[in-house]
Protein backbone atom coordinates (compact mmCIF):
# COMPACT_ATOMS: atom_id res chain seq x y z
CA UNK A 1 -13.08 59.14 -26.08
CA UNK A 2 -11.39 58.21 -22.47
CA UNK A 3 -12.79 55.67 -20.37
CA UNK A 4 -14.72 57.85 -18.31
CA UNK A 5 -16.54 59.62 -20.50
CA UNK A 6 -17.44 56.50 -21.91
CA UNK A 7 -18.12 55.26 -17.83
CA UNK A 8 -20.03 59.02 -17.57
CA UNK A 9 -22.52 58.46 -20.71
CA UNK A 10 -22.95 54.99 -20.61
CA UNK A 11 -24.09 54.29 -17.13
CA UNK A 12 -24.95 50.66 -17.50
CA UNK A 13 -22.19 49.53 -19.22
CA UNK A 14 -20.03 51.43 -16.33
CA UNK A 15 -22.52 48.56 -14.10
CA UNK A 16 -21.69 45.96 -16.17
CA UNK A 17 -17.70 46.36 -15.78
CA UNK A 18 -17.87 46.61 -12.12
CA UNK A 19 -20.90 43.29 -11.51
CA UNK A 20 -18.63 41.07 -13.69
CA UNK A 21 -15.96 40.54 -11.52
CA UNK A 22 -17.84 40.40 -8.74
CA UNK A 23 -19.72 37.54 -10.18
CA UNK A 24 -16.29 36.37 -11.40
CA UNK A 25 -15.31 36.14 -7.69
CA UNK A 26 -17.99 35.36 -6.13
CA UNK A 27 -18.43 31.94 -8.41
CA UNK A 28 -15.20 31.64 -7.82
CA UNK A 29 -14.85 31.54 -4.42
CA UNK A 30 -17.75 28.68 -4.41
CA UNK A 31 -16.24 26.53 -7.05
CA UNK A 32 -12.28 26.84 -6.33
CA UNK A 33 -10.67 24.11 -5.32
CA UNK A 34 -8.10 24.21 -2.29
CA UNK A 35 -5.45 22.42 -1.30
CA UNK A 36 -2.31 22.27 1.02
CA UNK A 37 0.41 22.53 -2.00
CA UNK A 38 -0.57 23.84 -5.75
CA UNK A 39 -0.85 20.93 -8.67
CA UNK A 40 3.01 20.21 -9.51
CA UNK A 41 3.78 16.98 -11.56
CA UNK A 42 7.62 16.21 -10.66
CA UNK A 43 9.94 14.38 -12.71
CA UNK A 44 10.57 11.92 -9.78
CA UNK A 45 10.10 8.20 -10.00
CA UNK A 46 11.10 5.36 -7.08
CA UNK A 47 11.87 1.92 -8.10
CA UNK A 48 11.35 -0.80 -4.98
CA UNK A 49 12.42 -4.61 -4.99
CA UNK A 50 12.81 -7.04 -2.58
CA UNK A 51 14.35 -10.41 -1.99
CA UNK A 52 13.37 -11.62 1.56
CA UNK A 53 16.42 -13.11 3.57
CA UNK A 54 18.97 -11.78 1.39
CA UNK A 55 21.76 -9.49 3.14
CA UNK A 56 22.43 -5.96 1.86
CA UNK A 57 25.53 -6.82 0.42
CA UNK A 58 24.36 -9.96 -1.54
CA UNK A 59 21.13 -6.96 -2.53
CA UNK A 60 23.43 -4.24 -4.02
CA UNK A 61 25.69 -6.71 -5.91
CA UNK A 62 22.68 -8.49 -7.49
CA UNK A 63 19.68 -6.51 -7.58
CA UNK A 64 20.66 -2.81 -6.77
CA UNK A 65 23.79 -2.58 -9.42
CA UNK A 66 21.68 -4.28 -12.45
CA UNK A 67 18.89 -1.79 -11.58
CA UNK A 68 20.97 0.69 -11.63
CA UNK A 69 22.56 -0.22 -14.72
CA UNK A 70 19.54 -0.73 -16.87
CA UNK A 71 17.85 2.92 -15.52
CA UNK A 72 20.70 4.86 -16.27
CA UNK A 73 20.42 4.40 -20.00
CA UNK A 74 16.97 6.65 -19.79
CA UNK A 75 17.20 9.99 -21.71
CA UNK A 76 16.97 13.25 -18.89
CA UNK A 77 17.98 11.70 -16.10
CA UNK A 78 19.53 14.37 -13.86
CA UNK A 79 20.17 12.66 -10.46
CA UNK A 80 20.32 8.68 -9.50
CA UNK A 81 20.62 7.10 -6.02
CA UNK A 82 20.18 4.34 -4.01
CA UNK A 83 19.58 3.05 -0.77
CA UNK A 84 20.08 -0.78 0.02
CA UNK A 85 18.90 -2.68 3.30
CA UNK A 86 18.86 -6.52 4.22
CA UNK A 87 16.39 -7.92 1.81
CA UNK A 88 14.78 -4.55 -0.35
CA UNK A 89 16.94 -1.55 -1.90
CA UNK A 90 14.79 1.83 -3.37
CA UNK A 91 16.32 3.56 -6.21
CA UNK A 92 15.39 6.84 -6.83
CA UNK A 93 15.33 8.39 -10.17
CA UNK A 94 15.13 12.29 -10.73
CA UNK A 95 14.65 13.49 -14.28
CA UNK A 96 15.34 17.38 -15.43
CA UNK A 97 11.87 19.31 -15.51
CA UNK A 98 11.95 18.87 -19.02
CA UNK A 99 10.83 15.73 -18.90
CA UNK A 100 7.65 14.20 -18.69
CA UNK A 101 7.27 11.84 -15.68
CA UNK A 102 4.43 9.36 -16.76
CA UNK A 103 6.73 8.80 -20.01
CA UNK A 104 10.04 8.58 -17.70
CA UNK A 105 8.46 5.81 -15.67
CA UNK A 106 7.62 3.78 -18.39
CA UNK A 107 10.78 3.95 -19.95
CA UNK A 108 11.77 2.49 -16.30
CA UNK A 109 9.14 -0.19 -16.66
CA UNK A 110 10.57 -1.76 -19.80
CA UNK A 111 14.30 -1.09 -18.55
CA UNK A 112 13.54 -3.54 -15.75
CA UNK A 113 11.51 -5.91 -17.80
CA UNK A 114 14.27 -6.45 -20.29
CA UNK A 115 16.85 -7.11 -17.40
CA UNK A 116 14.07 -9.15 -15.28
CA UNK A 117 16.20 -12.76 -15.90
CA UNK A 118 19.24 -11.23 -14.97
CA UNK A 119 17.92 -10.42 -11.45
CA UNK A 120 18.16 -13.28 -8.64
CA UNK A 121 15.56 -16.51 -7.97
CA UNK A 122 12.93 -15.47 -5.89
CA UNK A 123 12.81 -11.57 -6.26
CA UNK A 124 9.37 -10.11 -6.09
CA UNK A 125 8.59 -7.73 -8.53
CA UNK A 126 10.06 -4.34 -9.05
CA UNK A 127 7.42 -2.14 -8.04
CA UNK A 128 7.64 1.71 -10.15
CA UNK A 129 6.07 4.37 -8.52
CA UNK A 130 5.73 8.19 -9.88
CA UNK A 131 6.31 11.02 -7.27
CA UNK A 132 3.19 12.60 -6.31
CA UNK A 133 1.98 14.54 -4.14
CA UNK A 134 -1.77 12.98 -3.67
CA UNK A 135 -0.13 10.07 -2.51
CA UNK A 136 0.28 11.90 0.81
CA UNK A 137 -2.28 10.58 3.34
CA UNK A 138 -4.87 13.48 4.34
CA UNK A 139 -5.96 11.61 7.36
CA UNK A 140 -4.66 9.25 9.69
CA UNK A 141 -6.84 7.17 12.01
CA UNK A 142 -5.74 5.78 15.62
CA UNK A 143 -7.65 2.61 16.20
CA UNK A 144 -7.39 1.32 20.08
CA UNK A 145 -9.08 -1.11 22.47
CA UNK A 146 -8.66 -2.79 25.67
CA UNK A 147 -8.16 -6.38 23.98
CA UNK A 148 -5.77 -8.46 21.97
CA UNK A 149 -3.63 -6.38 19.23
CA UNK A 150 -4.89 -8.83 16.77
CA UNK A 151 -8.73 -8.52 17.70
CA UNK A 152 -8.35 -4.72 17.17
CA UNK A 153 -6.49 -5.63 13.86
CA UNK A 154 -9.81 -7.87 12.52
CA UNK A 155 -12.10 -4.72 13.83
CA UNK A 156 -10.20 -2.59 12.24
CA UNK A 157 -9.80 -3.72 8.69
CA UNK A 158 -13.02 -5.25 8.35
CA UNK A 159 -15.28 -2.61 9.87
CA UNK A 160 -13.21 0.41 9.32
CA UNK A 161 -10.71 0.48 6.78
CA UNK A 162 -12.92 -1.59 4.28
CA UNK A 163 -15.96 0.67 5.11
CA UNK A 164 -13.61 3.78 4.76
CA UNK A 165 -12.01 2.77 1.03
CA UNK A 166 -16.30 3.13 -0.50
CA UNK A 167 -16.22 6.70 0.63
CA UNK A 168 -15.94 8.80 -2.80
CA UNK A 169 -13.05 10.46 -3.34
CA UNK A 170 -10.79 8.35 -1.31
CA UNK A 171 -8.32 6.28 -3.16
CA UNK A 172 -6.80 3.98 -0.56
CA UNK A 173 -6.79 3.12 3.10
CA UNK A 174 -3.60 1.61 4.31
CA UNK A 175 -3.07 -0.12 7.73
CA UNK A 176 0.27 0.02 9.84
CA UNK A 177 1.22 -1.62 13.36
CA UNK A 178 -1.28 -4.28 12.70
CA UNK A 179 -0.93 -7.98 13.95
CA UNK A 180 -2.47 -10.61 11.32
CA UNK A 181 -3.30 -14.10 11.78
CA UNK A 182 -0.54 -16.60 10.56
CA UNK A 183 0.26 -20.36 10.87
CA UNK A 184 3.82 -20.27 12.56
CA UNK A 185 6.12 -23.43 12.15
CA UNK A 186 8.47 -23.26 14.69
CA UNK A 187 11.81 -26.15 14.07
CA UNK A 188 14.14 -27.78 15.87
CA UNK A 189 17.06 -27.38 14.38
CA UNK A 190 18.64 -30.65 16.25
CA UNK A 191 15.78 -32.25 14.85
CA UNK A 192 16.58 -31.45 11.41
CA UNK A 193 20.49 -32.38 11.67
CA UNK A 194 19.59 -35.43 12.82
CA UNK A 195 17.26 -36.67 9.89
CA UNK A 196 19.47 -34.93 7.50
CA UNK A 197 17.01 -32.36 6.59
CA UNK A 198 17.28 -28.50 5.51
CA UNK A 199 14.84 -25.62 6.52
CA UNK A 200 14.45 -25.42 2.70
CA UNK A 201 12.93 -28.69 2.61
CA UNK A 202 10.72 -27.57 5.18
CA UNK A 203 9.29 -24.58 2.91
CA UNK A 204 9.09 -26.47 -0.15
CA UNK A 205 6.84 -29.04 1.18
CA UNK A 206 4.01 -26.18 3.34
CA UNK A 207 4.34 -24.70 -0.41
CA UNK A 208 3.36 -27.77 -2.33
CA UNK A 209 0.55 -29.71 0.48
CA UNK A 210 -1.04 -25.97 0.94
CA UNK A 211 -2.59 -25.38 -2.03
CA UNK A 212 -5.33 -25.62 -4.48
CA UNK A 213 -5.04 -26.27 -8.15
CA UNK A 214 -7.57 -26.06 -11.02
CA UNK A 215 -8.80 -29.98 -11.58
CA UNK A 216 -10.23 -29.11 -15.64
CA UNK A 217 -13.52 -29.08 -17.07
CA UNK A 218 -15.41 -32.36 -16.99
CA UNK A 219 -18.14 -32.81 -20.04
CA UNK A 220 -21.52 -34.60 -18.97
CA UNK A 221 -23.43 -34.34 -22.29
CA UNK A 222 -24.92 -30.88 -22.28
CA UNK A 223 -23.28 -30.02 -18.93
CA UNK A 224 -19.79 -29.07 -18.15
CA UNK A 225 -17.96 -28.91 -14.47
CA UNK A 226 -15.08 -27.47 -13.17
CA UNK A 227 -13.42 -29.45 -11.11
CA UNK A 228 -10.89 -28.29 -8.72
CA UNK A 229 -8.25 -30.05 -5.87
CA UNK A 230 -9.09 -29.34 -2.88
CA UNK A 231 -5.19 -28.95 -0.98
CA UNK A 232 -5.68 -25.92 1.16
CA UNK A 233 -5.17 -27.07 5.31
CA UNK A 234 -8.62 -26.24 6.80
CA UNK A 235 -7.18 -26.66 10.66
CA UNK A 236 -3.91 -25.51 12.21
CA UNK A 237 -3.07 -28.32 13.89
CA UNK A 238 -3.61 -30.19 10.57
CA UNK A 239 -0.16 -28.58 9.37
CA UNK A 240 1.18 -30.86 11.84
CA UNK A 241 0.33 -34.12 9.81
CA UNK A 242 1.59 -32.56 6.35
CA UNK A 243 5.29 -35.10 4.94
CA UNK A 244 8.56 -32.98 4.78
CA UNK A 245 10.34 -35.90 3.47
CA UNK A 246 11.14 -39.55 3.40
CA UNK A 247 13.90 -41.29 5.17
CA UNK A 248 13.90 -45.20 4.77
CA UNK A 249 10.94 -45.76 3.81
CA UNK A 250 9.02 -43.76 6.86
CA UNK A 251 7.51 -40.15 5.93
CA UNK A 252 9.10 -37.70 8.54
CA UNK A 253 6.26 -34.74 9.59
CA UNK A 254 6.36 -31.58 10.65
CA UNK A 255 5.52 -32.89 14.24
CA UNK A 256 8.95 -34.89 14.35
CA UNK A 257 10.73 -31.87 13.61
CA UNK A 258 8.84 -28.90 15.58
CA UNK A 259 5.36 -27.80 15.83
CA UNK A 260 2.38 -25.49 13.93
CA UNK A 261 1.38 -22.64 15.81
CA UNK A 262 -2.16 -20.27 15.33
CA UNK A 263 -0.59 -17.06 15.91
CA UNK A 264 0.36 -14.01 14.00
CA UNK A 265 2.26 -12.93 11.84
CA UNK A 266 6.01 -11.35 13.21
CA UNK A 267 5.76 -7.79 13.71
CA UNK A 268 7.54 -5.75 11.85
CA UNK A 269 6.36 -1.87 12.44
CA UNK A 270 4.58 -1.03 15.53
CA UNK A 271 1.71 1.67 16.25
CA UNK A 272 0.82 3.26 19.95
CA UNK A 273 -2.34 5.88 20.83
CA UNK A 274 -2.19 7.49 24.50
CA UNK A 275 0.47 4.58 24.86
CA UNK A 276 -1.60 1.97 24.07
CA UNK A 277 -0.97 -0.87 21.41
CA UNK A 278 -3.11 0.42 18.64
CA UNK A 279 -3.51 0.25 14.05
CA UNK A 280 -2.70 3.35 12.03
CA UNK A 281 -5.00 3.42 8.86
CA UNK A 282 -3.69 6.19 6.43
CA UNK A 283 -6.52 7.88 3.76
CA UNK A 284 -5.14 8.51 0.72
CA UNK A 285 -7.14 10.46 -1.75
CA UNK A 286 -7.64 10.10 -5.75
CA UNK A 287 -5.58 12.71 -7.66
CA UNK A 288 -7.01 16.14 -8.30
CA UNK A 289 -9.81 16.04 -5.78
CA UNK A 290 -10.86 18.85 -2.79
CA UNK A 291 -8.48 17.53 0.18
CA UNK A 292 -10.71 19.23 2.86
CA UNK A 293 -14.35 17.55 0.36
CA UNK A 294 -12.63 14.45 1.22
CA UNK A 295 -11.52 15.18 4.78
CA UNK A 296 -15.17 16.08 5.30
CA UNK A 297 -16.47 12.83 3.67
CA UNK A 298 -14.30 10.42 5.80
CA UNK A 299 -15.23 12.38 9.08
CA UNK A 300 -19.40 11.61 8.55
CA UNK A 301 -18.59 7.87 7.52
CA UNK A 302 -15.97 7.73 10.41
CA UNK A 303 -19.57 9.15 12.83
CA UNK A 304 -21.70 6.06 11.44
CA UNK A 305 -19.02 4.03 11.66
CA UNK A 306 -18.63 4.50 15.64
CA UNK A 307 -21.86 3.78 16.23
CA UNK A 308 -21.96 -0.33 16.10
CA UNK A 309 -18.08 -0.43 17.16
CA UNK A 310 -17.43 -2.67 20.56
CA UNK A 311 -17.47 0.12 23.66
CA UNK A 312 -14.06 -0.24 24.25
CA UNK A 313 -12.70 0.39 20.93
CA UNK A 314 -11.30 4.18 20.67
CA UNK A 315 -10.84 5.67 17.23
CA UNK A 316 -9.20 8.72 17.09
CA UNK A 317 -8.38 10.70 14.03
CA UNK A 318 -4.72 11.71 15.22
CA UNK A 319 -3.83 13.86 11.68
CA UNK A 320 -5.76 15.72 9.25
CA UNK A 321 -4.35 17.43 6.33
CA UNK A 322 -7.56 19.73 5.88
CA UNK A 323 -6.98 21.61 8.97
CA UNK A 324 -3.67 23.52 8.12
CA UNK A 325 -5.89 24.15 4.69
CA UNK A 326 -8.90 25.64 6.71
CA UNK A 327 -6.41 27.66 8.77
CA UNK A 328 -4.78 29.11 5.54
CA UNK A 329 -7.88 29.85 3.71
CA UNK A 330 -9.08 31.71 7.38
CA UNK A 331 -5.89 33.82 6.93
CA UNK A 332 -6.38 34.75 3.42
């Protein structure tokens, strides 16, 4: 018996073959999620480190070339490079598709914690990161205002970006172009050849009269109490007062050899909206959620978020992901 005759006598089953797709579809359609690229996990993993102050030749000779080294005794790797700047280098690892990346980056991981002594004083950690494609930002947020740099810098992290990172579904909110507060000693370098003194000096001692150690536990019968030493400067001009060193027998300050100053932090990166100073804050969502769910989300916290903001404060959402999505699914 052919399938129409079967379609011809058996009416509702004929029904039933052509509702279940359609329900198929139509559920589908609902529940699908979309997304700008498809769900690919690559093989690729970035390795970052950074030694502030060093030059890019003293980098590759003592922190790129031992990296190197150590990462190119991993199984499946099919291409290696490097790029090295004054005080970081990135090296980039590609493995063949055969391999799986999560177990590729920690093989990476303990290649650079068995080599960790061998890498230079004062290094900050290696940082591994896996290649994805999440990691992208969805949105990006222009935050502007007829002010300081560094008052639209406070507004922005504490009453955006920190509002922003409870929204479900978003993983991180980054800020670029941003100016933070920081205690600036600025030397005389006369000063210091004339009491003998080097700018390392100088660090060592802000390190060790800025800080605040754990004093022990103190045991009053059936109480205890942690005690704690209070070293932290409370005032900028206090910095002033702190002891860089001794010569003779009379404490030399940080006033006899410059001056502390309550101001920011040097810029490195810089941010403009309608060609005003402004702070980029980049939305990053989790892995494997709805971009344009998310997009959505951020845009009705972003509305609330407005609403108590200082009138001159413009926030503009100058990219979002969702919208070549939208367009696409339009098309189709």
């Amino acid at each position: 018996m052919s399938i129409s005759e079967l379609c011809i006598r058996r009416p509702v089953f004929r029904w039933v073959l052509v509702v279940v797709p359609v329900v198929l579809g139509l559920v589908s359609y609902f529940e699908l999620g979309v997304d700008l690229f498809p769900k690919v996990d690559f093989p690729v993993i970035s390795i970052s480190a950074a030694l502030p102050g060093a030059s890019a030749e003293e980098m590759e000779s003592s922190v790129t070339k031992p990296l190197e080294e150590a990462l190119n005794t991993i199984s499946g790797i099919d291409e290696l490079r490097s790029t090295t700047r004054e005080g970081s280098c990135t090296v980039v690892v590609r493995f063949v598709l055969e391999k799986n990346g999560d177990v590729g980056a920690q093989e990476a991981r303990d290649k650079i914690s068995s080599i960790s002594r061998q890498l230079p004083e004062g290094i900050e950690t290696p940082l591994v990161n896996k290649f994805d494609l999440d990691a992208a930002p969805i949105i990006t947020l222009g935050v502007s205002g007829n002010r300081d740099l560094q008052e639209v810098t406070e507004i922005a992290k504490h009453q955006i970006q920190e509002l922003l990172q409870t929204v479900p579904g978003v993983g991180n909110v980054f800020m670029s172009g941003g100016r933070s507060r920081a205690i600036n000693i600025r030397v005389d370098t006369d000063r210091l050849r004339a009491y003998g003194i080097s700018i390392e000096e100088v660090r060592n001692a802000l390190v060790a009269q800025n800080l605040e150690v754990p004093g022990g536990i103190v045991d009053q019968g059936l109480r205890e109490m942690v005690l704690r030493t209070l070293g932290r400067v409370t005032r900028p001009e206090k910095f002033n007062d702190l002891i860089v060193s001794n010569r003779k027998g009379y404490p030399i300050r940080i006033r006899d050899i410059g001056r502390a100053e309550d101001s920011i932090e040097e810029p490195r990166g810089v941010s403009r909206l309608d060609g005003q100073n402004a702070v980029s804050l980049f939305v990053q969502k989790q892995s494997g959620t709805n971009t344009v769910a998310i997009s959505d989300a951020v845009q009705n916290r972003l509305e609330r978020i407005k609403r108590p903001l200082p009138g001159d404060i413009k926030v503009e959402v100058t990219q979002d992901q969702s919208r070549f999505i939208r367009v696409s699914m339009e098309e189709v």
